[in-house]
N, C-alpha and C. Protein backbone atom coordinates (compact mmCIF):
# COMPACT_ATOMS: atom_id res chain seq x y z
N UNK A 1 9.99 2.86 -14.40
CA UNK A 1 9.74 1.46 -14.62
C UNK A 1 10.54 1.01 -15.83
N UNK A 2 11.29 -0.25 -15.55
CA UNK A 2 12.07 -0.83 -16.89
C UNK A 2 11.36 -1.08 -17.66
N UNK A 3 11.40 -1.40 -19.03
CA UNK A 3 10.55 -2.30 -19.70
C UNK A 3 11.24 -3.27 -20.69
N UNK A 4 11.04 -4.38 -20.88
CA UNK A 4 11.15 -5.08 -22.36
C UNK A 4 10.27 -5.44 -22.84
N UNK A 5 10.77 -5.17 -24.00
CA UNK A 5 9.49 -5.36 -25.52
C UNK A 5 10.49 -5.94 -26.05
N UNK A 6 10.08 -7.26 -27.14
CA UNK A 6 10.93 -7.88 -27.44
C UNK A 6 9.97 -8.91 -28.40
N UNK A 7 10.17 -9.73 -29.40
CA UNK A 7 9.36 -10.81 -30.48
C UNK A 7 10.09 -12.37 -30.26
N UNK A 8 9.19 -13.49 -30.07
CA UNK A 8 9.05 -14.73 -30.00
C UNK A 8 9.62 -15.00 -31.32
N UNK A 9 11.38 -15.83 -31.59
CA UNK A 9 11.27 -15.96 -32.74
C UNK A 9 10.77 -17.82 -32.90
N UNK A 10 10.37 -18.29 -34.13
CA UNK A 10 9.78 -19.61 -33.85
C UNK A 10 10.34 -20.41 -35.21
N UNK A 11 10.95 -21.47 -35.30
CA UNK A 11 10.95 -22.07 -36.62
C UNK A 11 9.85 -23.12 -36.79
N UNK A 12 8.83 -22.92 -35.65
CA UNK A 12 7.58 -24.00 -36.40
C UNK A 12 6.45 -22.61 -36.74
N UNK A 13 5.26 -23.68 -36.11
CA UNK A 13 3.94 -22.64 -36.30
C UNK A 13 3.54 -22.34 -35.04
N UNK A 14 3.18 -20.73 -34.35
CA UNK A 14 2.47 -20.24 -33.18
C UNK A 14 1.21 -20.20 -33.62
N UNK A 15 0.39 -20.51 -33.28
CA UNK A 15 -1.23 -19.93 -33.30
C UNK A 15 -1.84 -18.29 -32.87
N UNK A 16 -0.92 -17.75 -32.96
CA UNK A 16 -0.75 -16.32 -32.00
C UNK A 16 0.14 -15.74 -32.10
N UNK A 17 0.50 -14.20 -32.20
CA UNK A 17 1.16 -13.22 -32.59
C UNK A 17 1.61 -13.12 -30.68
N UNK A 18 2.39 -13.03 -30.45
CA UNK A 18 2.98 -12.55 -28.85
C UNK A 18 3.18 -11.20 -28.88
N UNK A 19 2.22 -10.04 -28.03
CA UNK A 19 3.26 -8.71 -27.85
C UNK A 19 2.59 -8.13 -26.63
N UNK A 20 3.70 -7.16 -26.11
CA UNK A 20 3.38 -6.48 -24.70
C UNK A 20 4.32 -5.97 -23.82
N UNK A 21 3.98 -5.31 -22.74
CA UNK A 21 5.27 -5.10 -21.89
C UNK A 21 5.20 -5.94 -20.76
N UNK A 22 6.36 -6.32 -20.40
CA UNK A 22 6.61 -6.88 -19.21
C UNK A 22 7.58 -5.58 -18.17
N UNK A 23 6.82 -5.41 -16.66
CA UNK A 23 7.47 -4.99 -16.30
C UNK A 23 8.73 -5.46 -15.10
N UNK A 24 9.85 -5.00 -14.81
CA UNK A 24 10.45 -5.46 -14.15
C UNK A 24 10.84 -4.94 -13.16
N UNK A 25 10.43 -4.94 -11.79
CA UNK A 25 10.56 -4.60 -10.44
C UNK A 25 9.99 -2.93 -10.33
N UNK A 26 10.22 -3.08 -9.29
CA UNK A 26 9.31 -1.31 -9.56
C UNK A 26 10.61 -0.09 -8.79
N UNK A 27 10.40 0.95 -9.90
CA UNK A 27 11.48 2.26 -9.27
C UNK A 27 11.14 3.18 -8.10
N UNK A 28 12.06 3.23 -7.45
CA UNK A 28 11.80 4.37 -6.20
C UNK A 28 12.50 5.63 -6.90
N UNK A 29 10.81 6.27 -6.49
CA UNK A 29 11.49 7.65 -6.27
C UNK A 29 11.66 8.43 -5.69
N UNK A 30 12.91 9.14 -5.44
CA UNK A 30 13.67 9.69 -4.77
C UNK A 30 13.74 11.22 -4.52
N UNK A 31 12.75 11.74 -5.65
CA UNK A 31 12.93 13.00 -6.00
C UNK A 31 11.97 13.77 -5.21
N UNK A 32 11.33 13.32 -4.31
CA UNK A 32 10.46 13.53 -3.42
C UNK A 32 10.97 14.15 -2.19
N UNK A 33 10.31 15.45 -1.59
CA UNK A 33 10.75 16.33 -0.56
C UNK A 33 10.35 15.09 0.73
N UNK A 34 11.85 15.22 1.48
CA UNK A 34 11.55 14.23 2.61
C UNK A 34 10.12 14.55 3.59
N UNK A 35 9.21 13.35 3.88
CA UNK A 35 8.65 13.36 4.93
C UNK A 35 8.67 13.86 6.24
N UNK A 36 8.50 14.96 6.92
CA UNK A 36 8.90 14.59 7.57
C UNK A 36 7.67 15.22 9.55
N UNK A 37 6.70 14.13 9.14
CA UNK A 37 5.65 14.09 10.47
C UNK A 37 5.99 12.21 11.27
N UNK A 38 4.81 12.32 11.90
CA UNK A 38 4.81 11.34 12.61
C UNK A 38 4.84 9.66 11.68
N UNK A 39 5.75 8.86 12.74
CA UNK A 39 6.49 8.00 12.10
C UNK A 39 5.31 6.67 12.60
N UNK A 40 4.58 6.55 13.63
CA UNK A 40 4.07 5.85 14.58
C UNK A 40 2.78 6.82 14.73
N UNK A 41 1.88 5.55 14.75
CA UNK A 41 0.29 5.99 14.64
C UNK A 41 -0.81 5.10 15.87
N UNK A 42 -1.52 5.54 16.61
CA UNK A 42 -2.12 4.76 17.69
C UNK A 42 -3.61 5.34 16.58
N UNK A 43 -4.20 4.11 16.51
CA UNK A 43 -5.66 4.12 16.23
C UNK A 43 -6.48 5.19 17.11
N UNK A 44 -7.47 5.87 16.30
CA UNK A 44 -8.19 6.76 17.50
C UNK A 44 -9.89 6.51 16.63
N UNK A 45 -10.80 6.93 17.32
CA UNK A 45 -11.92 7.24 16.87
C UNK A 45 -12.34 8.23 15.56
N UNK A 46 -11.09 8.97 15.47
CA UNK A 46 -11.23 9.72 14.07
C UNK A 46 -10.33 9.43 13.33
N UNK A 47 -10.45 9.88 12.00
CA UNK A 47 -9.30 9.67 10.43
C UNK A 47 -8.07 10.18 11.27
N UNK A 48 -6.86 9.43 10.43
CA UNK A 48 -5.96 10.31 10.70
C UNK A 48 -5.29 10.27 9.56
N UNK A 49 -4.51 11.47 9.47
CA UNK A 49 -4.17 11.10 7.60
C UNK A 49 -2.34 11.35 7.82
N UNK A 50 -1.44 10.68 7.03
CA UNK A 50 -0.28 11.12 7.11
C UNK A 50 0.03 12.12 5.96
N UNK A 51 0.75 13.10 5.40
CA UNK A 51 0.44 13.15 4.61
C UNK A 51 1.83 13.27 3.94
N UNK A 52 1.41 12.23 3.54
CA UNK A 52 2.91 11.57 2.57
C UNK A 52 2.78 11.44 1.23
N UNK A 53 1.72 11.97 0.66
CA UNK A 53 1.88 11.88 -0.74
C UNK A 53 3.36 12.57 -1.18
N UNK A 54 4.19 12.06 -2.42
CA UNK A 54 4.93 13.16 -2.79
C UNK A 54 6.42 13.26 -2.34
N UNK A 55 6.19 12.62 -1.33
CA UNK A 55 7.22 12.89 -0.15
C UNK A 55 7.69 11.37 0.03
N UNK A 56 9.18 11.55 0.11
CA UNK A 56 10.11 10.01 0.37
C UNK A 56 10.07 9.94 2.24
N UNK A 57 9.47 8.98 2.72
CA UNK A 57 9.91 8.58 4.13
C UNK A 57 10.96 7.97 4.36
N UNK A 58 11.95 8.54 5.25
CA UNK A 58 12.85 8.23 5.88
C UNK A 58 13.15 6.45 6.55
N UNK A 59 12.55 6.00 7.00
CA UNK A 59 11.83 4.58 7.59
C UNK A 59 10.72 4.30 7.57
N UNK A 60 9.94 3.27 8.16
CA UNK A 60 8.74 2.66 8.08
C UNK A 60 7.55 3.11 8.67
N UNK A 61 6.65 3.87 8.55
CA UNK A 61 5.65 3.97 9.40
C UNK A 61 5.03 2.89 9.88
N UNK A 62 4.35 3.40 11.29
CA UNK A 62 4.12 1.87 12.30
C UNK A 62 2.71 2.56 12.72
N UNK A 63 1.99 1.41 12.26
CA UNK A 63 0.55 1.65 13.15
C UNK A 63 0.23 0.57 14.26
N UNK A 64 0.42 1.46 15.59
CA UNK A 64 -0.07 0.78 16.56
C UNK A 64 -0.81 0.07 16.70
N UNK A 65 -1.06 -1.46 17.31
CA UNK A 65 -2.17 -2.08 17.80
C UNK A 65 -3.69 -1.45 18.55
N UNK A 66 -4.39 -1.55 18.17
CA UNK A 66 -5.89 -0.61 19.20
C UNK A 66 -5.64 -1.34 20.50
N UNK A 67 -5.03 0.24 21.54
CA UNK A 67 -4.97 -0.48 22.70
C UNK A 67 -6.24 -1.04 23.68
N UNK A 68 -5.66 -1.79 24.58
CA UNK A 68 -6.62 -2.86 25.35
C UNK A 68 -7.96 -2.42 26.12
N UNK A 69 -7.61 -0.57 26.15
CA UNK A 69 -8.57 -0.23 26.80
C UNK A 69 -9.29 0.66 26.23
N UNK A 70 -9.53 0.56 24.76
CA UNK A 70 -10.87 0.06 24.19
C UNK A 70 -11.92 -0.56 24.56
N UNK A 71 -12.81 0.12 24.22
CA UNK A 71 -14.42 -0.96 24.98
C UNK A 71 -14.60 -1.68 23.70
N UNK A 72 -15.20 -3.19 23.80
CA UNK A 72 -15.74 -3.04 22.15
C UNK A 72 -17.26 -3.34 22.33
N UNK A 73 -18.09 -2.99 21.55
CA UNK A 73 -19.37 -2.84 21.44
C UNK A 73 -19.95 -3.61 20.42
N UNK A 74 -21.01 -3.92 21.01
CA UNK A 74 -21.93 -5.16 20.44
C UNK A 74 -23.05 -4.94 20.19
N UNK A 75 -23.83 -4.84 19.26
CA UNK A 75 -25.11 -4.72 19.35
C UNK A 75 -25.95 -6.10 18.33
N UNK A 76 -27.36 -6.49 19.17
CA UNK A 76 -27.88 -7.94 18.62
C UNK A 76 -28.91 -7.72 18.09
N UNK A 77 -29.18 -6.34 17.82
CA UNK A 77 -30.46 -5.86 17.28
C UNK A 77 -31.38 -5.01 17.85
N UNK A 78 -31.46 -5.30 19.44
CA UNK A 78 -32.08 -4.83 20.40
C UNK A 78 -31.58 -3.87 21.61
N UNK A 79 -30.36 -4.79 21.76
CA UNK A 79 -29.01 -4.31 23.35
C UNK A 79 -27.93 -4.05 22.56
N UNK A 80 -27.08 -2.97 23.26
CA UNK A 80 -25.99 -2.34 22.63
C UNK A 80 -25.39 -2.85 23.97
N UNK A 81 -24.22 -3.19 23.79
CA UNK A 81 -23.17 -3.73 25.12
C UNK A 81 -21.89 -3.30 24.64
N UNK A 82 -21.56 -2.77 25.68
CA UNK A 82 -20.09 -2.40 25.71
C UNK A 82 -19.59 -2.95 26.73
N UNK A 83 -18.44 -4.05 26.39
CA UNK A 83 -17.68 -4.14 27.24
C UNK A 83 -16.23 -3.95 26.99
């Protein structure tokens, strides 16, 4: 991460001392052993984990839409419905 640190100079009066970092854009790093599992993910009933900590990916991982034939389930307190 860049930083500047730097002082407000003023020829009147501030009410306040100015200090801090500002940061500027954020660094990739690179130094990371390539990724290299599944790129594309379909929702399922259990976790799924990528495991990309650490590791630079190649392109974008894509998580699928939950396909259509999914039931979805309802319950009103009493009736559980799946349709």
């Amino acid at each position: 991460m860049e930083r500047i640190i730097g002082r407000v100079a003023s020829t009147g009066t501030i009410g306040a001392s100015l200090s801090g970092v500002q940061s500027i854009g954020a660094s990739l790093d690179t130094s990371g052993a390539p990724y290299r599992g599944a790129y594309e993910v379909t929702p399922t009933e259990y976790a799924q984990v990528l495991p990309t900590a650490g590791k630079t990916p190649s392109s974008d991982i894509v998580v699928q839409p939950i396909p259509s034939n999914y039931g979805l389930i309802t319950y009103n307190g009493s009736v559980i419905t799946v349709s």
